[in-house]
N, C-alpha and C. Protein backbone atom coordinates (compact mmCIF):
# COMPACT_ATOMS: atom_id res chain seq x y z
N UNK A 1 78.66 111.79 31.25
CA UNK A 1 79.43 110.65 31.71
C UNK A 1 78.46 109.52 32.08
N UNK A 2 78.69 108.15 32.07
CA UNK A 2 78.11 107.47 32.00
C UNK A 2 78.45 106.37 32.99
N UNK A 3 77.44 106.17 34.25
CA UNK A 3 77.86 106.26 35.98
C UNK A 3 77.66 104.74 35.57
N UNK A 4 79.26 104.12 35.92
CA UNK A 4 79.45 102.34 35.94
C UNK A 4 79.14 102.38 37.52
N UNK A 5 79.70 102.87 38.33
CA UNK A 5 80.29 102.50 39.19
C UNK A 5 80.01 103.94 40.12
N UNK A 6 79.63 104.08 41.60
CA UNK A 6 79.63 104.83 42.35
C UNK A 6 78.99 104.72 43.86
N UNK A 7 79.93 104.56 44.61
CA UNK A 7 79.80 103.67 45.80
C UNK A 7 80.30 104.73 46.95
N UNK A 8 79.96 104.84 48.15
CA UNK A 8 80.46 105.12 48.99
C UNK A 8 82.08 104.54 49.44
N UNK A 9 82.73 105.27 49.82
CA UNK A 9 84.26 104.82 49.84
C UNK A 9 84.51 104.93 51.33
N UNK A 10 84.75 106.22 51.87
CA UNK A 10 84.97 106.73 53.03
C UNK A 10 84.68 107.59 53.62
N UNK A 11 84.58 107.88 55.24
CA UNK A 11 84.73 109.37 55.52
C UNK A 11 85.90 109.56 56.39
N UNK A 12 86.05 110.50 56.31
CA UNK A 12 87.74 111.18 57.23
C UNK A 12 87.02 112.46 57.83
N UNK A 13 87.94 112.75 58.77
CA UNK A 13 87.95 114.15 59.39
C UNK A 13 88.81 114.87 59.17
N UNK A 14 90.03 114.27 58.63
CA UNK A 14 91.38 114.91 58.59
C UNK A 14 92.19 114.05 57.94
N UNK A 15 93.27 114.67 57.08
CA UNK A 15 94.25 114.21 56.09
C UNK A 15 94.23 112.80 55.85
N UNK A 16 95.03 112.40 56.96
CA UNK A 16 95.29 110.84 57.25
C UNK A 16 94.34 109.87 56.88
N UNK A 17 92.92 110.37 57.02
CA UNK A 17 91.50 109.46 56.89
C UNK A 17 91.38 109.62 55.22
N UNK A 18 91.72 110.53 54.43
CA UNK A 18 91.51 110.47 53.23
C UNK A 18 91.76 109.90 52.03
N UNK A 19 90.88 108.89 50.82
CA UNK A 19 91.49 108.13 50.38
C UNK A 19 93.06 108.22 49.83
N UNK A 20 93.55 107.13 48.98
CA UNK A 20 94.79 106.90 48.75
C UNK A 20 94.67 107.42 47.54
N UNK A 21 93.95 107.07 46.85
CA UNK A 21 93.67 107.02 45.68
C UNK A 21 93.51 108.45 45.00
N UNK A 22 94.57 109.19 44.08
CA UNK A 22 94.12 110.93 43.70
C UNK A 22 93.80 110.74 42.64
N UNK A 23 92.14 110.81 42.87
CA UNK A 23 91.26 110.96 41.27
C UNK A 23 91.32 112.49 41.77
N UNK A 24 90.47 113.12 40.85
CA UNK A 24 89.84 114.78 40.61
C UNK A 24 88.85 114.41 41.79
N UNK A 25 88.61 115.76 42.42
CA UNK A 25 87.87 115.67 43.62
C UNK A 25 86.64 117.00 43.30
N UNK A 26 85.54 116.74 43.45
CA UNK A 26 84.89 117.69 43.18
C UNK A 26 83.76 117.40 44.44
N UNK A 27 83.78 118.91 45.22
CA UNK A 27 83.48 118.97 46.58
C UNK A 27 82.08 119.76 46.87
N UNK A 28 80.83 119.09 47.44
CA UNK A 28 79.83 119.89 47.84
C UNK A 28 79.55 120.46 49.12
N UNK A 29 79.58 121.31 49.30
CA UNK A 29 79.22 122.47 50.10
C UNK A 29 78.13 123.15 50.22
N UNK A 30 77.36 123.52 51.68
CA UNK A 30 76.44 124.17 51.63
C UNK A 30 75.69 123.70 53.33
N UNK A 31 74.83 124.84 53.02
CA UNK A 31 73.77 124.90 54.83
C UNK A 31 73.15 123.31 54.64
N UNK A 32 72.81 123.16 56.35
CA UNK A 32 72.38 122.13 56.30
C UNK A 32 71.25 121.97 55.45
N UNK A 33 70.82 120.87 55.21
CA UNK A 33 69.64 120.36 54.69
C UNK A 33 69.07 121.43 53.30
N UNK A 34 70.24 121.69 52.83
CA UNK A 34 70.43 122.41 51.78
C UNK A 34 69.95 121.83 50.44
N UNK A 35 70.44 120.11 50.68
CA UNK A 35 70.11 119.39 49.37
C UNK A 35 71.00 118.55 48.60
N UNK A 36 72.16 119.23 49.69
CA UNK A 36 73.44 118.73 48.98
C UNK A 36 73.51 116.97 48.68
N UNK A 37 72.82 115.83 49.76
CA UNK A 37 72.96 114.63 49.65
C UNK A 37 72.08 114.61 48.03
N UNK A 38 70.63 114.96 47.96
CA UNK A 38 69.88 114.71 47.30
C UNK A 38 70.43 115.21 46.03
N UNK A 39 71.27 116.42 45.68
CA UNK A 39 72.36 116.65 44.34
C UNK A 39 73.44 115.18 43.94
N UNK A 40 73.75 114.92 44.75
CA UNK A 40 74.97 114.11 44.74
C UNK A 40 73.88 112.61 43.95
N UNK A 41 72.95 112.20 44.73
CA UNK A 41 72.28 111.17 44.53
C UNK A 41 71.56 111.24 42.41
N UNK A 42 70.91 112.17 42.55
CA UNK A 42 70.40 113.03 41.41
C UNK A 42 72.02 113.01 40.45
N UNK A 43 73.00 113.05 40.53
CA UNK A 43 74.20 113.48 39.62
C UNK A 43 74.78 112.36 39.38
N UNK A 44 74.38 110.91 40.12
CA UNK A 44 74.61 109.49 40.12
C UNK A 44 73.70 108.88 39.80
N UNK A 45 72.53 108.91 39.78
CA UNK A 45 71.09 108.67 39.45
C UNK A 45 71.20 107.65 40.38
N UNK A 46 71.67 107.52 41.54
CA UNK A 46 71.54 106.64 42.76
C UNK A 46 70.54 107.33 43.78
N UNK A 47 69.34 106.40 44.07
CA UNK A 47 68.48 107.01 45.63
C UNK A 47 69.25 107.67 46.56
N UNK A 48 69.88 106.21 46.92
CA UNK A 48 70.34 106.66 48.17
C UNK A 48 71.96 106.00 48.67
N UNK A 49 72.51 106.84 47.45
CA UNK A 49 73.88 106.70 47.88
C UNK A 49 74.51 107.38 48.83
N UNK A 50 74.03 109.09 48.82
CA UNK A 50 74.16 109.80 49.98
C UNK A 50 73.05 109.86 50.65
N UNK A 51 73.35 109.52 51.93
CA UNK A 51 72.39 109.40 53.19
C UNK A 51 71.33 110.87 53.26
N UNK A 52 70.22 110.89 52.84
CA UNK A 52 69.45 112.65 53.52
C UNK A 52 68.67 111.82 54.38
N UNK A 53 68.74 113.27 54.96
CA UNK A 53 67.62 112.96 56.25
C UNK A 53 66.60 114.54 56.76
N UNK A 54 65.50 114.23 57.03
CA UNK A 54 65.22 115.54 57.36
C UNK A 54 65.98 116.07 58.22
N UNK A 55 66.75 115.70 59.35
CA UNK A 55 66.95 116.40 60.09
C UNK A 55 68.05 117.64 59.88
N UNK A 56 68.37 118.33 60.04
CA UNK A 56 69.71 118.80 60.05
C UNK A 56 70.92 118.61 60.77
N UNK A 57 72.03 118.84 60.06
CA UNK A 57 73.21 118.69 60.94
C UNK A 57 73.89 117.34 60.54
N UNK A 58 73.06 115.97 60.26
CA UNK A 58 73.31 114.37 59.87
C UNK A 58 74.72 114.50 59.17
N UNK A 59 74.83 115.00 58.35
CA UNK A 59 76.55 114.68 58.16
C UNK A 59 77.29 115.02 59.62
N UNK A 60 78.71 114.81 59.59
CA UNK A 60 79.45 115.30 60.01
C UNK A 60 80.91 115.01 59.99
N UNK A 61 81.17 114.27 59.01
CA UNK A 61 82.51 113.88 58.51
C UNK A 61 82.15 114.32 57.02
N UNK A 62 83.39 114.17 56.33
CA UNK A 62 83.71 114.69 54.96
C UNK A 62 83.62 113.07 53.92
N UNK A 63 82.82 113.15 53.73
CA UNK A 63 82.33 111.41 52.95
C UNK A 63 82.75 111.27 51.57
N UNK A 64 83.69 110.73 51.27
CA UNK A 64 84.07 110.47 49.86
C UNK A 64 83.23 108.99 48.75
N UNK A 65 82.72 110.12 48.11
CA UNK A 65 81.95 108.83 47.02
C UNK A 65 82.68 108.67 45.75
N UNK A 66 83.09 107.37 45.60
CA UNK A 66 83.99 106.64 44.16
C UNK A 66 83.38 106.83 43.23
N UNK A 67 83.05 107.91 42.03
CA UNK A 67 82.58 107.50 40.75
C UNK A 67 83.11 106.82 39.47
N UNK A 68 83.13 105.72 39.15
CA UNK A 68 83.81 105.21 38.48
C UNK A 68 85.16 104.86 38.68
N UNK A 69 85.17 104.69 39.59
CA UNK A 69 87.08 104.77 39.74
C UNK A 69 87.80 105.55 39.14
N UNK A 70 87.44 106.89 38.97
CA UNK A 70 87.86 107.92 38.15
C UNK A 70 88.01 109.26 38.24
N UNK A 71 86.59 109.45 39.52
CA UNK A 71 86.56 110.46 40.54
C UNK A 71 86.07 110.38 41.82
N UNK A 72 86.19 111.39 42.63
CA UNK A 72 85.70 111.26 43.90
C UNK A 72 84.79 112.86 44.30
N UNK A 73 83.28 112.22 44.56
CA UNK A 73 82.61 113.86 45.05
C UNK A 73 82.44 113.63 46.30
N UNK A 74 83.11 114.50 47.15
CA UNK A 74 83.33 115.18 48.51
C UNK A 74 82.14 115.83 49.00
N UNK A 75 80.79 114.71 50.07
CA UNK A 75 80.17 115.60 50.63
C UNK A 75 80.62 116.21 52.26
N UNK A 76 80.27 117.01 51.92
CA UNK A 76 80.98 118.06 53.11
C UNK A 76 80.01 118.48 54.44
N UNK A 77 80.14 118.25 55.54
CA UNK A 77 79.05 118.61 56.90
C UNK A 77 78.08 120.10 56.80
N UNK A 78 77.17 120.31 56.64
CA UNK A 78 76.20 121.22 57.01
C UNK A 78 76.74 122.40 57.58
N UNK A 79 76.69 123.90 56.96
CA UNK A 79 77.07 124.79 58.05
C UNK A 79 75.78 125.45 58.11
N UNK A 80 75.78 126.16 59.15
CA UNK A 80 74.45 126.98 59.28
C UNK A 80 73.48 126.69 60.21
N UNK A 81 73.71 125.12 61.38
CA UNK A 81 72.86 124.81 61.75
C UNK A 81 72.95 125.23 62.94
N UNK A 82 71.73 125.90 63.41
CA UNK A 82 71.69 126.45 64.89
C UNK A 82 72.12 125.66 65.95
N UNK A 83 71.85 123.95 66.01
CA UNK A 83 72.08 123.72 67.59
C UNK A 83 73.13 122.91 67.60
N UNK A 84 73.94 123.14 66.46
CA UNK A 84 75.59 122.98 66.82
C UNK A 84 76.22 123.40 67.84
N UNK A 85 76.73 122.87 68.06
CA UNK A 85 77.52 123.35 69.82
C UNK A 85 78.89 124.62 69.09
N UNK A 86 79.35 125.12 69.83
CA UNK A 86 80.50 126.31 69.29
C UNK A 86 81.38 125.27 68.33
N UNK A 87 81.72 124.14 69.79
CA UNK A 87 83.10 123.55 69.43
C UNK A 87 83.05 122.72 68.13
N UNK A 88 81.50 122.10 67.82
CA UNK A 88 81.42 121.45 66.34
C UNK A 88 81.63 122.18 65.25
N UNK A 89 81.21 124.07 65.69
CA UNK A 89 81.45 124.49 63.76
C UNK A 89 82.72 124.96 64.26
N UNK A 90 83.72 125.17 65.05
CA UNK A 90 84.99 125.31 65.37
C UNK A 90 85.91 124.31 64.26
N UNK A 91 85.72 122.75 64.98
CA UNK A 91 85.94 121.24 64.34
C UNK A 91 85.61 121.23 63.14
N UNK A 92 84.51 121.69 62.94
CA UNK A 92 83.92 121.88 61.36
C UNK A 92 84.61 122.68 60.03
N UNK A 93 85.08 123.96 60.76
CA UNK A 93 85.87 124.84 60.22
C UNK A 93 87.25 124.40 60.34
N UNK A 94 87.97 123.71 60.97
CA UNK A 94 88.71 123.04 60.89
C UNK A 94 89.35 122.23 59.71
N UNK A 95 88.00 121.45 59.43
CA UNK A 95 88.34 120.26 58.86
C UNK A 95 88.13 120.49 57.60
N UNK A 96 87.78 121.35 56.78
CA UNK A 96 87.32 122.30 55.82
C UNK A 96 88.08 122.77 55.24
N UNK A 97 89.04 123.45 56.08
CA UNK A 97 90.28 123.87 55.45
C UNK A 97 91.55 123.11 55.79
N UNK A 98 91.22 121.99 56.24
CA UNK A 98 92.77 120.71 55.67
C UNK A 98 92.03 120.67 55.10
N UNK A 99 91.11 120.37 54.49
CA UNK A 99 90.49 119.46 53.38
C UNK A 99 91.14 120.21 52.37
N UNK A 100 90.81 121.69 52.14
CA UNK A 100 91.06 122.39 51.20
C UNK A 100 92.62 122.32 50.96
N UNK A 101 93.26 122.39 52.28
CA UNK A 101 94.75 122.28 52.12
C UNK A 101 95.72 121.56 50.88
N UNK A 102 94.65 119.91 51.63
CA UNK A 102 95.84 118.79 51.41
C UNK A 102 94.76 118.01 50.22
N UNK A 103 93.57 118.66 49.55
CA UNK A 103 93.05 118.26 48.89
C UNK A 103 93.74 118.19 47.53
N UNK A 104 94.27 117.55 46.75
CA UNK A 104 95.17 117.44 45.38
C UNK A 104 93.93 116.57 44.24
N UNK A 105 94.13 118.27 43.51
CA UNK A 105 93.17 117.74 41.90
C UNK A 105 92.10 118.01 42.97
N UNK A 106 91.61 119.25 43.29
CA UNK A 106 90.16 119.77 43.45
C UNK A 106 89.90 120.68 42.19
N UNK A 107 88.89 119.90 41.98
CA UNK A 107 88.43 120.62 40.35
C UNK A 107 87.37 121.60 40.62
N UNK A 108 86.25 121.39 41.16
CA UNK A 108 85.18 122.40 41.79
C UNK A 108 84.67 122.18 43.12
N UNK A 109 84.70 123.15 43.70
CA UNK A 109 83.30 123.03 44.88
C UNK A 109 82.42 123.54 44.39
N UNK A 110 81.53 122.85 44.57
CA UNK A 110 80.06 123.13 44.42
C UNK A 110 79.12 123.72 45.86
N UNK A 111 79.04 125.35 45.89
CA UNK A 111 78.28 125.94 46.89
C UNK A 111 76.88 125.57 46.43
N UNK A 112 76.09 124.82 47.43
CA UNK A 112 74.66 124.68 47.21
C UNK A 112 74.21 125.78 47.95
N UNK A 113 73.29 126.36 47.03
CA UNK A 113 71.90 127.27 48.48
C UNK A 113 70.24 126.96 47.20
N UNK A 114 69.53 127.15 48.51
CA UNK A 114 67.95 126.92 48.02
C UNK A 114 67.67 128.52 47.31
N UNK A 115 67.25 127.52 45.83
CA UNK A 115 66.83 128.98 45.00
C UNK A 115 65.50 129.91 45.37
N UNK A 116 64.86 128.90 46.47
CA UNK A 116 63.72 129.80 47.20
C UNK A 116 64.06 131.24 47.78
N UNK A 117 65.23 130.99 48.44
CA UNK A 117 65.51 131.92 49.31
C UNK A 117 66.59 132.30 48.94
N UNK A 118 67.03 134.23 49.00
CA UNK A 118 68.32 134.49 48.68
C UNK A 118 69.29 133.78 49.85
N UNK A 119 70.21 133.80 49.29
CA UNK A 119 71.72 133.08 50.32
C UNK A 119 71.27 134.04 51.23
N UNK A 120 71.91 132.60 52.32
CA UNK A 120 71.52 133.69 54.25
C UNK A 120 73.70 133.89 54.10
N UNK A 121 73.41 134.47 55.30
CA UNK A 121 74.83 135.39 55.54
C UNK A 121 76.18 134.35 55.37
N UNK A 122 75.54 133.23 56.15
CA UNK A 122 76.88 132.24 56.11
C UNK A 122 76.82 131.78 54.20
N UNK A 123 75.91 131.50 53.37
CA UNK A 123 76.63 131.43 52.24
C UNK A 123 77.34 132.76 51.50
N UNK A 124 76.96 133.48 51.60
CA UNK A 124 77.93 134.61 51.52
C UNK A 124 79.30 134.74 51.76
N UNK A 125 79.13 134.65 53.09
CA UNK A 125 80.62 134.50 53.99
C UNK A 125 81.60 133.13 53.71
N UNK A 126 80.51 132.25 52.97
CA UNK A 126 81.40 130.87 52.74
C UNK A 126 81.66 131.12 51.07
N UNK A 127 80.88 131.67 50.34
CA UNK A 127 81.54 132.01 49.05
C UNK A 127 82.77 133.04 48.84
N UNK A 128 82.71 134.37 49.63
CA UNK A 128 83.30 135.09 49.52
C UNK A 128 85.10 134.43 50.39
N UNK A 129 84.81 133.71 50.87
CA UNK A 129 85.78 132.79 51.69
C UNK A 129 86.76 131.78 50.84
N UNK A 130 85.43 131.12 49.38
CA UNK A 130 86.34 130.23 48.66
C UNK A 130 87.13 131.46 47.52
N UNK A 131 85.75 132.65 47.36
CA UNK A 131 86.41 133.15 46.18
C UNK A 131 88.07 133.62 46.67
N UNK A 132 87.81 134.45 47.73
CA UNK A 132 89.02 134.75 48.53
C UNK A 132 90.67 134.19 48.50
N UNK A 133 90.46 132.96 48.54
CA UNK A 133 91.58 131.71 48.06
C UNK A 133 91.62 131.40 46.45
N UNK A 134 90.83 132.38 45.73
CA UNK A 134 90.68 131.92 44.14
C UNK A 134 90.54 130.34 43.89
N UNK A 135 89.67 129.16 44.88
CA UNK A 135 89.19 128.51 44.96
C UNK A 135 87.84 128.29 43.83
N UNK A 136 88.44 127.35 43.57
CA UNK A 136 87.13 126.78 42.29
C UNK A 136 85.73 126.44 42.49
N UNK A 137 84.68 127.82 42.34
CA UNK A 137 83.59 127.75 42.68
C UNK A 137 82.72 127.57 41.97
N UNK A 138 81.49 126.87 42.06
CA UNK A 138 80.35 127.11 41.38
C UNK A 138 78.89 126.98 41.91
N UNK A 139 78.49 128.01 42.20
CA UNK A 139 76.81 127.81 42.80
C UNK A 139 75.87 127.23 42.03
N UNK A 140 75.21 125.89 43.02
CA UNK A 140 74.24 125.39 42.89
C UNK A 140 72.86 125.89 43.11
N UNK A 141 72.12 126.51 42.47
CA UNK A 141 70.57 126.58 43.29
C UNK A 141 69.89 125.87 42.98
N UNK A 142 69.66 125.23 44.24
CA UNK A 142 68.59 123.96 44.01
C UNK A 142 67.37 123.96 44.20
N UNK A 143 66.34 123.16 44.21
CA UNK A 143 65.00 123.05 44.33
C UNK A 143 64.06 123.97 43.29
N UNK A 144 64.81 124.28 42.21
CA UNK A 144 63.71 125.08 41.19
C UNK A 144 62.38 124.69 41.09
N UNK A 145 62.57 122.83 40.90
CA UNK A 145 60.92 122.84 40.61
C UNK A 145 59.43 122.68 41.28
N UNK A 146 60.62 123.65 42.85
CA UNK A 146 59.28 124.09 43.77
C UNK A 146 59.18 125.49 43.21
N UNK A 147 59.51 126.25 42.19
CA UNK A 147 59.02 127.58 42.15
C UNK A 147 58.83 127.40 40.14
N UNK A 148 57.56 128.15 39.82
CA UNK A 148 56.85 128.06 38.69
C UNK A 148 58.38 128.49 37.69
N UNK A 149 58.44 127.89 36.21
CA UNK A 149 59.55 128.24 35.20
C UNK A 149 59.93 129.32 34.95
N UNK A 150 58.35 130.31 35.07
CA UNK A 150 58.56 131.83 34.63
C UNK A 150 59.18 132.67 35.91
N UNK A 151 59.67 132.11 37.26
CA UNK A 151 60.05 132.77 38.33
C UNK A 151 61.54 132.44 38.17
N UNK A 152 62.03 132.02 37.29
CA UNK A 152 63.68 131.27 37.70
C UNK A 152 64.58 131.88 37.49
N UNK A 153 64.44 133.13 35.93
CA UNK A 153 64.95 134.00 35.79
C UNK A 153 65.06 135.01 37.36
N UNK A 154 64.31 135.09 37.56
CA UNK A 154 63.87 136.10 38.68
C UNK A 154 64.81 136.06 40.14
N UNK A 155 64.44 134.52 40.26
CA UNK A 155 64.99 133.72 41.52
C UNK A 155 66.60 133.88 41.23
N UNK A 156 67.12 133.35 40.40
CA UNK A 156 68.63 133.43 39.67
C UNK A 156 69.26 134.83 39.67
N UNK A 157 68.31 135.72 39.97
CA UNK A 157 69.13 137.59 39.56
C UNK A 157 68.95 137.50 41.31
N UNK A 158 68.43 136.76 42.06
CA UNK A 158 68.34 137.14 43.53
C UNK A 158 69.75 136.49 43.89
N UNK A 159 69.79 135.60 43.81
CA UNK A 159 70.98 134.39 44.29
C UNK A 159 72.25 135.55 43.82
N UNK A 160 72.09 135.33 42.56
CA UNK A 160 73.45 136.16 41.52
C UNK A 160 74.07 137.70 42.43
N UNK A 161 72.36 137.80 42.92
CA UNK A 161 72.95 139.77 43.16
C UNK A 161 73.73 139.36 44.62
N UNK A 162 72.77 138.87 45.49
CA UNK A 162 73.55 138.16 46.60
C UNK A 162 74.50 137.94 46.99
N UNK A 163 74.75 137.15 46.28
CA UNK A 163 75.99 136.56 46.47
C UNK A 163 77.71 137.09 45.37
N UNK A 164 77.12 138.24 44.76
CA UNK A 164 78.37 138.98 43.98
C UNK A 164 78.79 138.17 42.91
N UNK A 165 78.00 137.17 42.15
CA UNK A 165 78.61 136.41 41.54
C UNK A 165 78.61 137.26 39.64
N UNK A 166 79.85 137.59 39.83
CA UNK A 166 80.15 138.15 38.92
C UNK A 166 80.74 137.11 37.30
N UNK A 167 80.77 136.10 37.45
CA UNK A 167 80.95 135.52 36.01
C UNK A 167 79.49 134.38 36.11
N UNK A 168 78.76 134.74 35.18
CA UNK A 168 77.18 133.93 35.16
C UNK A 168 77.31 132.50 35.05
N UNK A 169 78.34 132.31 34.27
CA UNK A 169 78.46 130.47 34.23
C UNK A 169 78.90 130.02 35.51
N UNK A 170 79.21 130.43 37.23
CA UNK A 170 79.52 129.96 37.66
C UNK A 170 78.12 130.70 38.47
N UNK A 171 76.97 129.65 37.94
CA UNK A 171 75.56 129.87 38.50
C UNK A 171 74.90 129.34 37.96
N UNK A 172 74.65 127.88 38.90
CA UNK A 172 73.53 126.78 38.22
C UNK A 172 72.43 126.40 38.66
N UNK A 173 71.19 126.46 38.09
CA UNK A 173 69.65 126.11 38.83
C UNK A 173 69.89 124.73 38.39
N UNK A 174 69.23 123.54 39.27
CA UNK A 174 69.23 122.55 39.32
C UNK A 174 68.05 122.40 39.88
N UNK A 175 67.34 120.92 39.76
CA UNK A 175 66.71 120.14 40.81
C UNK A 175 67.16 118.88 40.66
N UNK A 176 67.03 118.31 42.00
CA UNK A 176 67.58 117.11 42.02
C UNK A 176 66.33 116.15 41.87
N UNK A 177 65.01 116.85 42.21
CA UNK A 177 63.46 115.73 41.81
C UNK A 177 63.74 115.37 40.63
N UNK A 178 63.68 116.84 39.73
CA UNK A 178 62.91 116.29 38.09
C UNK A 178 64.74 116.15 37.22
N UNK A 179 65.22 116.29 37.43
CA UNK A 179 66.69 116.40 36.80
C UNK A 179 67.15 117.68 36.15
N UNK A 180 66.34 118.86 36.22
CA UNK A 180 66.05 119.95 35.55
C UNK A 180 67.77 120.38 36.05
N UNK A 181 68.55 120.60 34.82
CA UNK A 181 69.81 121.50 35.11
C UNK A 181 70.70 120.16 35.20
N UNK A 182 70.96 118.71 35.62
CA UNK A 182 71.79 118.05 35.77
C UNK A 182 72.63 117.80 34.71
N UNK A 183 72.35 117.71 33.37
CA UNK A 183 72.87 117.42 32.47
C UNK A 183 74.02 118.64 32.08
N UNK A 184 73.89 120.18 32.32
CA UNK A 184 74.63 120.96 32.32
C UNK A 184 75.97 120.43 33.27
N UNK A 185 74.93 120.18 35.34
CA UNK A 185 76.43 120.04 35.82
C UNK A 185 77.43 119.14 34.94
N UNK A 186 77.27 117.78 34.48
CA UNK A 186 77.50 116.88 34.09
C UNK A 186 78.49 117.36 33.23
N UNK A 187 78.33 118.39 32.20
CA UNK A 187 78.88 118.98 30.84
C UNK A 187 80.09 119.53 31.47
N UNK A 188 80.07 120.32 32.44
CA UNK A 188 80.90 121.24 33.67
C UNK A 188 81.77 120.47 34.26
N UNK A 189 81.49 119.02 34.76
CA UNK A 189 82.49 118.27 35.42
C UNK A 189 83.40 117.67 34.55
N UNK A 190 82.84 117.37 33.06
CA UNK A 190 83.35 116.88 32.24
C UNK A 190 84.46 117.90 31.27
N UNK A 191 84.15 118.88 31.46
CA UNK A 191 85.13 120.28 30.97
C UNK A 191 86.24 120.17 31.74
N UNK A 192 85.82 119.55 33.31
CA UNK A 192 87.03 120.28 34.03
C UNK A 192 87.60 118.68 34.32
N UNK A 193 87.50 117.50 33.62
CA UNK A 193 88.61 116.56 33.91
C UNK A 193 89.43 116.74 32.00
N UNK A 194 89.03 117.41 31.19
CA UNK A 194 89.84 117.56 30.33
C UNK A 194 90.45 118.65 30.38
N UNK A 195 90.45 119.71 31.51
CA UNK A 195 91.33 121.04 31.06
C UNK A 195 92.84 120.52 32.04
């Protein structure tokens, strides 16, 4: 697809805050400082359309970005971060599932985790959570081209075993530095506004 247009629109916490407008919604997910801004930016070839920051936790509303006036990708608040207070991943979990609720034309979430490391417990518990709802999943592992080409196979059977992911196409190495893997998501988003 070929990015005219892709702007920050809004963020909401809940229903009411969410645009008007029902393009296809395709939603990223994942631990903090996971990568998820730097995917989104990388899949727009925009710097810094989504805000990263080292720190963790920096989201915390559900931020809708306009692509083309045609779709909308849903970045979603950080789970996983230790010095969240109870009541934020309470609010958090909350808002997650209206989202999921009252979300109309969700085509994929996209679970990010770092292909360094196998998924920690909460992506587990957050995959097995979307698969659960037969929710439209697809894992991201990002940051490949911090680990050498001949390790990716390797890294990919860790993530895969992990996380139970039993159909292989819904398991993508990406980086968002070198573009390595973007052109696949791209192929994937584009499958799922023609089915």
């Amino acid at each position: 697809m070929k990015i005219t247009k892709a702007v920050y629109q809004i963020s909401a916490v809940k229903a009411s805050g969410y645009p008007k407008e029902e393009y296809p919604k395709f939603m990223f997910i994942g631990r903090s400082n996971v990568g998820k801004s730097s995917f989104i930016n990388a899949l727009t070839n925009r710097k810094n359309l989504a805000y990263t920051s080292s720190k963790p936790g920096k989201t915390q509303t559900l931020n809708f970005y306009n692509i083309n006036d045609s779709i909308f990708f849903v970045d979603v608040p950080g789970y996983g971060y230790a010095k969240q207070l109870i009541a934020n991943r309470l609010s958090y979990g909350k808002m997650i599932e209206d989202f999921l609720e009252h979300a109309k034309d969700l085509k994929i979430i996209f679970l990010i985790v770092d292909v360094r490391h196998a998924p920690s417990e909460d992506d587990v518990l957050m995959y097995e959570y979307l698969k659960h709802f037969d929710l439209p999943v697809v894992v991201i592992a990002t940051k490949v081209d911090k680990i050498g080409k001949t390790l990716i196979p390797r890294h990919r059977k860790v993530v895969s075993e992990k996380l139970k992911i039993e159909n292989q196409e819904e398991l993508l190495v990406i980086s968002s530095e070198t573009g390595y893997g973007i052109e696949k998501v791209w192929e994937l988003i584009e499958s799922k506004l023609e089915s």
